[in-house]
C-alpha atoms as a PDB file:
ATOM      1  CA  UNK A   1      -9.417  15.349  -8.546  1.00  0.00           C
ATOM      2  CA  UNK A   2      -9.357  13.788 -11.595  1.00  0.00           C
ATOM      3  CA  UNK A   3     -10.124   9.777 -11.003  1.00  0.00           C
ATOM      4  CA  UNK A   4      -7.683   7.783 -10.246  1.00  0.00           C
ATOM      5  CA  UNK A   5      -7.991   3.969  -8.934  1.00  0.00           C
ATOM      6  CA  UNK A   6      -5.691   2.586  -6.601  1.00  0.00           C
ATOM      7  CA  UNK A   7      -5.362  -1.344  -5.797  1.00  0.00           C
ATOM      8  CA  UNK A   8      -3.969  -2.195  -2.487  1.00  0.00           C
ATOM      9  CA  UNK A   9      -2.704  -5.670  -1.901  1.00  0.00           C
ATOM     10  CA  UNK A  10      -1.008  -7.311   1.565  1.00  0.00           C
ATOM     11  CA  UNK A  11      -1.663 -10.239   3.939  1.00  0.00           C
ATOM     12  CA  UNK A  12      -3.657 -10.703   6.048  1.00  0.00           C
ATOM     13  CA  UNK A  13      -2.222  -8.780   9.524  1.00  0.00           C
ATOM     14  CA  UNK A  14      -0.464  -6.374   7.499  1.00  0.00           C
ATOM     15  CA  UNK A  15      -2.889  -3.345   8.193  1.00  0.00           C
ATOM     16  CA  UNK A  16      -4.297  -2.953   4.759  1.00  0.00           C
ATOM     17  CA  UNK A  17      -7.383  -2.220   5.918  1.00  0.00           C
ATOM     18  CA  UNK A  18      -6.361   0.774   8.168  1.00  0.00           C
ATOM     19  CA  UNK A  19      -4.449   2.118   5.090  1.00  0.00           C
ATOM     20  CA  UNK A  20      -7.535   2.049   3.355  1.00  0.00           C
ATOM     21  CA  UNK A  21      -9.867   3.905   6.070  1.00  0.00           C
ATOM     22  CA  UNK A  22      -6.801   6.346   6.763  1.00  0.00           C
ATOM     23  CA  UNK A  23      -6.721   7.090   2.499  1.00  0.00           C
ATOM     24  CA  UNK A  24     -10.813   6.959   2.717  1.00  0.00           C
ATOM     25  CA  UNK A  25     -10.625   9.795   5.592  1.00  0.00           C
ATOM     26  CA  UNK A  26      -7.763  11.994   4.348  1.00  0.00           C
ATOM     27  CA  UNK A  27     -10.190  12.106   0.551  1.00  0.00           C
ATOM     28  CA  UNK A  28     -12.753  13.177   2.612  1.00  0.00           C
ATOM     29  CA  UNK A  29     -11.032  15.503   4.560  1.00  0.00           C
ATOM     30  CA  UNK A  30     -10.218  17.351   0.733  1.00  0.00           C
ATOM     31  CA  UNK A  31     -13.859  16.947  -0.375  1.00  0.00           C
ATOM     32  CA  UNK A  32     -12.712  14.620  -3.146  1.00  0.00           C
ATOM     33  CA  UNK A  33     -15.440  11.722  -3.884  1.00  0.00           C
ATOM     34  CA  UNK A  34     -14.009   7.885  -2.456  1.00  0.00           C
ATOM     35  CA  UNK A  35     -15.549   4.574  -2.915  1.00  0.00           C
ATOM     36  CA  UNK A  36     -13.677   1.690  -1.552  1.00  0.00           C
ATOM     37  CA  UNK A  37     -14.234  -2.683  -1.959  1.00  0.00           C
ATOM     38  CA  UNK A  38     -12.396  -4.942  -0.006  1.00  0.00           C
ATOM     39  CA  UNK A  39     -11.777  -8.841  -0.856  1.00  0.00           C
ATOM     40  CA  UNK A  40     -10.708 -10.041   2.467  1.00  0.00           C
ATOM     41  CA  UNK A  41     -10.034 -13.723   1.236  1.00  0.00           C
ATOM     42  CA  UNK A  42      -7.661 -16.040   3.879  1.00  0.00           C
ATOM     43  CA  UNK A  43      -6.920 -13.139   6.081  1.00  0.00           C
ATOM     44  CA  UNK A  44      -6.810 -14.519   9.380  1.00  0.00           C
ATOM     45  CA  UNK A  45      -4.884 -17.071   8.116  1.00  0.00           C
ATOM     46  CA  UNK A  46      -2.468 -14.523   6.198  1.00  0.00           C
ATOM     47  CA  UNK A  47      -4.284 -14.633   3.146  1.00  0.00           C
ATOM     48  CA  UNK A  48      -4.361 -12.246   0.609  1.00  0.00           C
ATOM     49  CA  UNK A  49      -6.221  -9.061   1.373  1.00  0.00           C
ATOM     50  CA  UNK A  50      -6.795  -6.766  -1.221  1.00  0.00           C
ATOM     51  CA  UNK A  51      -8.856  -3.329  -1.265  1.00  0.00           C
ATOM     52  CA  UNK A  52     -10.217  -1.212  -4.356  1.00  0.00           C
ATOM     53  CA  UNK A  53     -10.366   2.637  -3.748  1.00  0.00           C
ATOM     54  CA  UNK A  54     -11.881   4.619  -6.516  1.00  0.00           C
ATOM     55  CA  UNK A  55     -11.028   8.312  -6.021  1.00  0.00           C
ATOM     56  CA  UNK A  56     -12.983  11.566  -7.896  1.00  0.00           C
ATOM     57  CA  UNK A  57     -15.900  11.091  -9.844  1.00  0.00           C
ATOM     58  CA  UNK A  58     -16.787   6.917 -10.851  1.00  0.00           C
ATOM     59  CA  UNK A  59     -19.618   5.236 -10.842  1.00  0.00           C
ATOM     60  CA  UNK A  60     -17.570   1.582  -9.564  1.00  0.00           C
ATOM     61  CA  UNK A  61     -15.387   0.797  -6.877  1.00  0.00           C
ATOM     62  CA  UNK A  62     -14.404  -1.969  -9.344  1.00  0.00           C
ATOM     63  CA  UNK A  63     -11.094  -2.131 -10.827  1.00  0.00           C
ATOM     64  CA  UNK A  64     -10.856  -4.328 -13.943  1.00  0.00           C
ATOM     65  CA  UNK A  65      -7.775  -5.575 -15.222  1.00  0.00           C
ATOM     66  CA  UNK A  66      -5.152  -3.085 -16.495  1.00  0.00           C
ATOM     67  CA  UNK A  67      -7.501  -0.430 -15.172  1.00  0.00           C
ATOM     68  CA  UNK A  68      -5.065   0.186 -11.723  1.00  0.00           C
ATOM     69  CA  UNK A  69      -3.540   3.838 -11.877  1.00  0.00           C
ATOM     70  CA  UNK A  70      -1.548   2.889  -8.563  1.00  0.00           C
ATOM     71  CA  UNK A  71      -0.717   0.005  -6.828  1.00  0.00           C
ATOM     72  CA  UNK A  72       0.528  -0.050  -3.355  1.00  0.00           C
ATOM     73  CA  UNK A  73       1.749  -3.141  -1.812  1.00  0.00           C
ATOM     74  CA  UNK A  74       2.875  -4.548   1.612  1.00  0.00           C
ATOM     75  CA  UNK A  75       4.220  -7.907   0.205  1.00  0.00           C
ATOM     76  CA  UNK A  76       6.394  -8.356  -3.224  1.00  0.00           C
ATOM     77  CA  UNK A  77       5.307 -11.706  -4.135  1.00  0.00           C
ATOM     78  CA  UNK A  78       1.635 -10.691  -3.992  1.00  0.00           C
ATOM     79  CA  UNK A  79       2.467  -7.739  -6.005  1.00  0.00           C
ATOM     80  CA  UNK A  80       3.592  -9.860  -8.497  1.00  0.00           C
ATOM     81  CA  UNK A  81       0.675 -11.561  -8.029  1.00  0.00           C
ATOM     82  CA  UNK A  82      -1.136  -8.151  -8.656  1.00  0.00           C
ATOM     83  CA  UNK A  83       0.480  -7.104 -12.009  1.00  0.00           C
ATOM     84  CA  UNK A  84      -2.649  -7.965 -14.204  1.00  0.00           C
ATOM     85  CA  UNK A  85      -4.374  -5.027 -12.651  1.00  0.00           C
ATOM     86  CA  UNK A  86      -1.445  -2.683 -13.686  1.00  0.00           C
ATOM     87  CA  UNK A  87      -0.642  -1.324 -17.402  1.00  0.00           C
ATOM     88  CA  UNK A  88       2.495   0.408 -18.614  1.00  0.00           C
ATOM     89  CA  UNK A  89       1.330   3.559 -17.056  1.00  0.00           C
ATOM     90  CA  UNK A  90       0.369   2.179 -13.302  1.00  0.00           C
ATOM     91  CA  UNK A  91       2.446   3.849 -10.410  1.00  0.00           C
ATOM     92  CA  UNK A  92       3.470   0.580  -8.262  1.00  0.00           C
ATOM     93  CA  UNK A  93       5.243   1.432  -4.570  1.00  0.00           C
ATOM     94  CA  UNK A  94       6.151  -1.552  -2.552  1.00  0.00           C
ATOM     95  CA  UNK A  95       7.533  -2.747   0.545  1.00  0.00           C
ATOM     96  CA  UNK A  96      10.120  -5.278  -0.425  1.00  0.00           C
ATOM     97  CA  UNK A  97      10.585  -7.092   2.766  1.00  0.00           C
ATOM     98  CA  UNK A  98       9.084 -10.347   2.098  1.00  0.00           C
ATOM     99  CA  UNK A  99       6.238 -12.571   4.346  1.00  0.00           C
ATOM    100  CA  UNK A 100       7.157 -15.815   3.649  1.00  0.00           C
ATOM    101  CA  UNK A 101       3.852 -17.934   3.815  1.00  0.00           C
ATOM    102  CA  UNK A 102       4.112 -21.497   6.116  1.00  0.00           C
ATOM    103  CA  UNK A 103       5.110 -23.762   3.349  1.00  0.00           C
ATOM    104  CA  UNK A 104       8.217 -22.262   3.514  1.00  0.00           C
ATOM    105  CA  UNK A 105       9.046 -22.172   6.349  1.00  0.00           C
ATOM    106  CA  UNK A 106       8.793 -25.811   6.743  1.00  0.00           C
ATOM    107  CA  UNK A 107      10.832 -26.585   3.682  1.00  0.00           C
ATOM    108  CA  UNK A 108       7.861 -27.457   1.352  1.00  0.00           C
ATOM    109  CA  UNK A 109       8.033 -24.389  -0.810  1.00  0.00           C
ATOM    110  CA  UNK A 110      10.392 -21.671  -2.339  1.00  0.00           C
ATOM    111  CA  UNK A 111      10.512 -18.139  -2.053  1.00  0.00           C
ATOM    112  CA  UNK A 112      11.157 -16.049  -4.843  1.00  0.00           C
ATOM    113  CA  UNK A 113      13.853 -13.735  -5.595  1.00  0.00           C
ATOM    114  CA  UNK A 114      12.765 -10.169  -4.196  1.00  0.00           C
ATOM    115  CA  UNK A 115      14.924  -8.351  -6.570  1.00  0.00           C
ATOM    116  CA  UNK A 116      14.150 -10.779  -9.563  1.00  0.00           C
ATOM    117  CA  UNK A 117      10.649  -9.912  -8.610  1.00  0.00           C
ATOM    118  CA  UNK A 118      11.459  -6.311  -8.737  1.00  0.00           C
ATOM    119  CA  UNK A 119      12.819  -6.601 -12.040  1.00  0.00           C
ATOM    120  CA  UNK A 120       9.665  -8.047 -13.455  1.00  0.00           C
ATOM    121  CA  UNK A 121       7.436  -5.730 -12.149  1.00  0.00           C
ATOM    122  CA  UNK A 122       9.849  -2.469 -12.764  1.00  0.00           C
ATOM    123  CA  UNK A 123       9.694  -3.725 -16.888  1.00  0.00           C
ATOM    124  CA  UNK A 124       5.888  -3.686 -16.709  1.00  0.00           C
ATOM    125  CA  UNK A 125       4.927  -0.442 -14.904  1.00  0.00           C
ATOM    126  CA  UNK A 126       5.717   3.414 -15.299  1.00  0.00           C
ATOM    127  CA  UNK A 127       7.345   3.540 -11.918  1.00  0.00           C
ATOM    128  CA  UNK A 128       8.294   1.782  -9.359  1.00  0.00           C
ATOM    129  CA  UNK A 129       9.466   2.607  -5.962  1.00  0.00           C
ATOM    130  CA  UNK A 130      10.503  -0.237  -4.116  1.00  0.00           C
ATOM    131  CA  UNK A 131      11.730   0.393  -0.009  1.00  0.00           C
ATOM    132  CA  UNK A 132      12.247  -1.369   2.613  1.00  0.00           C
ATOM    133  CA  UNK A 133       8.994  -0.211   5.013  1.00  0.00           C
ATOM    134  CA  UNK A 134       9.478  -2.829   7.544  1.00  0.00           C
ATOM    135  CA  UNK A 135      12.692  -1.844   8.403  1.00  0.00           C
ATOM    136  CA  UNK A 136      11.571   1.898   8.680  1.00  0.00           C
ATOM    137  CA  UNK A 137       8.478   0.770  10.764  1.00  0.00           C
ATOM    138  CA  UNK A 138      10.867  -0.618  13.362  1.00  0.00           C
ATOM    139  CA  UNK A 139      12.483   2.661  12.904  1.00  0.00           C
ATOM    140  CA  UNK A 140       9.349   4.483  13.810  1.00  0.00           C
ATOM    141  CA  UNK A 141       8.672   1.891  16.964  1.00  0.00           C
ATOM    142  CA  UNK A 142       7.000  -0.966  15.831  1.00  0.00           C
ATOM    143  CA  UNK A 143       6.453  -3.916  12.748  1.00  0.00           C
ATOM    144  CA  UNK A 144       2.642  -2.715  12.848  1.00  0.00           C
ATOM    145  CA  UNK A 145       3.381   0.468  11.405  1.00  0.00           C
ATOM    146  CA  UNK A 146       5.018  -1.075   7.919  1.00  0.00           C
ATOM    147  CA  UNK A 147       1.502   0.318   6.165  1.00  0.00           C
ATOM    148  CA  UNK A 148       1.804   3.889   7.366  1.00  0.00           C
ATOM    149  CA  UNK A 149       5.250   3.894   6.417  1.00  0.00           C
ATOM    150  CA  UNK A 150       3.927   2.540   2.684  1.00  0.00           C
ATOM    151  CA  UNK A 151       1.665   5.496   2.776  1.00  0.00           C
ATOM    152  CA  UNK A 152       4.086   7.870   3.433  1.00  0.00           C
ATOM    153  CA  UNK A 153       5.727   6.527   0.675  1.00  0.00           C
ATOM    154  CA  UNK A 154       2.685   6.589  -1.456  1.00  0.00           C
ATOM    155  CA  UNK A 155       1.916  10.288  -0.696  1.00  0.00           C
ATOM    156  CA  UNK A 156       5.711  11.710  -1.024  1.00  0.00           C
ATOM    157  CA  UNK A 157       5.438  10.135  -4.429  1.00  0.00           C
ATOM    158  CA  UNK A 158       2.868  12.616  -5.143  1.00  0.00           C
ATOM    159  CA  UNK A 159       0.923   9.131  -7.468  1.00  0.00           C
ATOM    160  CA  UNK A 160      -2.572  10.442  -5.280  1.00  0.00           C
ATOM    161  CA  UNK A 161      -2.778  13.916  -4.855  1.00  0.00           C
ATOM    162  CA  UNK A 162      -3.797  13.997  -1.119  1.00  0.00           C
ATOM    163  CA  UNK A 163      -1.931  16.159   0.600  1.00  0.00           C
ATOM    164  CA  UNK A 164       0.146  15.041   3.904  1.00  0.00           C
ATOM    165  CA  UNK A 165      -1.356  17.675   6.045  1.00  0.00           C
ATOM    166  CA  UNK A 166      -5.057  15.470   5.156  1.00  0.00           C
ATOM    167  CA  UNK A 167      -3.984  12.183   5.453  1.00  0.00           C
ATOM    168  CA  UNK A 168      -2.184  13.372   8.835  1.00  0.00           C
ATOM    169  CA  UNK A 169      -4.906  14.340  10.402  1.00  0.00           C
ATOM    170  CA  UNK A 170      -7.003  11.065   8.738  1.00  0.00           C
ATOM    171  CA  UNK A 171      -4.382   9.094  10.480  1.00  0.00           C
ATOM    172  CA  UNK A 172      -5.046  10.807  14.146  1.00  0.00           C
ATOM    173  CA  UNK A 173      -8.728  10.117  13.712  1.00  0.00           C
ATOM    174  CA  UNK A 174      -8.493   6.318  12.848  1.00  0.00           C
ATOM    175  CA  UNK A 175      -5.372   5.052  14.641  1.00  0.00           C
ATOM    176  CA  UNK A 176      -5.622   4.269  18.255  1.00  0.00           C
ATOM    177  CA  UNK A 177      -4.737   6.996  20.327  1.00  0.00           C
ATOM    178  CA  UNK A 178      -1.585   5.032  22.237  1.00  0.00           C
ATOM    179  CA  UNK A 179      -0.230   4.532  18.602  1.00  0.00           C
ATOM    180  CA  UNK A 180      -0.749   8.052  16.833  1.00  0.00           C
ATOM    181  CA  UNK A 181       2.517   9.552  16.907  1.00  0.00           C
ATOM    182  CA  UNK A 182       4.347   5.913  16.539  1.00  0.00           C
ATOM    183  CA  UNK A 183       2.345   6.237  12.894  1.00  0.00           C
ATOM    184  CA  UNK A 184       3.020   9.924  12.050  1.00  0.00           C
ATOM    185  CA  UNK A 185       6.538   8.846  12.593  1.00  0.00           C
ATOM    186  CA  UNK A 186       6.034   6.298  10.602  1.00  0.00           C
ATOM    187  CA  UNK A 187       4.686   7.926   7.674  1.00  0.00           C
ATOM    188  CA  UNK A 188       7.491  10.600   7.785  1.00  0.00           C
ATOM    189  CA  UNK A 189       9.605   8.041   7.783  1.00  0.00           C
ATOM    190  CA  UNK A 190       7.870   6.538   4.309  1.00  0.00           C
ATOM    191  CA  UNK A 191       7.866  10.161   2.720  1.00  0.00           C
ATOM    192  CA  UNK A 192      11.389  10.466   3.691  1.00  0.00           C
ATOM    193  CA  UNK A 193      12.368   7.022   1.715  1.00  0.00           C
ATOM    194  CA  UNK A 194      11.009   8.343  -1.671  1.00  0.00           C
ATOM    195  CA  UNK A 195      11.956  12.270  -1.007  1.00  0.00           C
ATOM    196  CA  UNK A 196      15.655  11.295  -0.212  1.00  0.00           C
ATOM    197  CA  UNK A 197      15.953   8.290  -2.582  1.00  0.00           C
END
């Protein structure tokens, strides 16, 4: 696999880190060399969590600026946040149904336009696909499974080069057992979005 360095950015409680382990597992599964970082900032107190995974041949699990290939995000506004690791040829998939942090909520802060956001990011990038994975993990059977839907996403737009049989079978070895086939519905559901759309 030729390398290719994917940023993933959420809040904390959004499962960013499973996404990670499940991607981790599913390169392993194909023999392809992984290195992952995480920056786990705030995250119990839905902070920003963000992970680095290097995959093929690199010598760094860090990704400078403009160095991102793909990033996949589980929050818009902190993809925006995110855009100074992208260039004009970065692959960017996002969920676009928002997390508004507390200071909204109690009137001390505004939320920004999702599809305004969407617009800045889709004038930046080489492609954007931009769903609405909460809504599909509900679909599947639960909220929690918003990342595995992004991951179908992420893997039906072909950005990685896993295949979906690997990061199946990387998703039945790290989920908990109760919740395996909620997530393979799940990320069905994601590869669906972008197959269909």
């Amino acid at each position: 696999m030729e390398t290719t360095r994917l940023i993933v950015v959420a809040v904390g409680g959004q499962g960013n880190l499973l996404a990670s382990k499940v991607l981790g597992e599913a390169a392993l599964l194909e023999d392809v060399p992984v290195r992952m970082s995480e920056i786990h900032g705030m995250a119990q107190r839905g902070g920003v969590v963000e992970s680095a995974i290097v995959f093929g041949d690199a010598g760094s699990t860090i990704i400078s600026d403009g160095e991102a290939d793909i990033l996949l995000g589980f929050e818009p506004s902190e993809v925006v946040r995110a855009m100074g690791r992208c260039n004009s040829r970065t692959r960017v998939i996002t969920n676009t149904a928002p997390l508004r942090p507390f200071t909204v909520a109690i009137g001390q802060g505004v939320y920004p336009d999702v599809d305004g956001m969407m617009s800045q990011v889709r004038e930046r990038v080489a492609d954007l696909i931009a769903i609405d994975a909460l809504a599909l993990a509900r679909q599947a059977g639960s909220p929690m499974t918003m990342n595995i839907v992004l991951l179908g996403a992420l893997i039906a737009s072909g950005a990685l080069g896993l295949s979906r049989e690997s990061v199946e079978k990387a998703i039945a070895l790290r989920a908990k057992k109760a919740f395996v086939e909620m997530n393979l519905k799940a990320f069905r559901l994601g590869e669906g979005a972008v197959t269909t759309a």
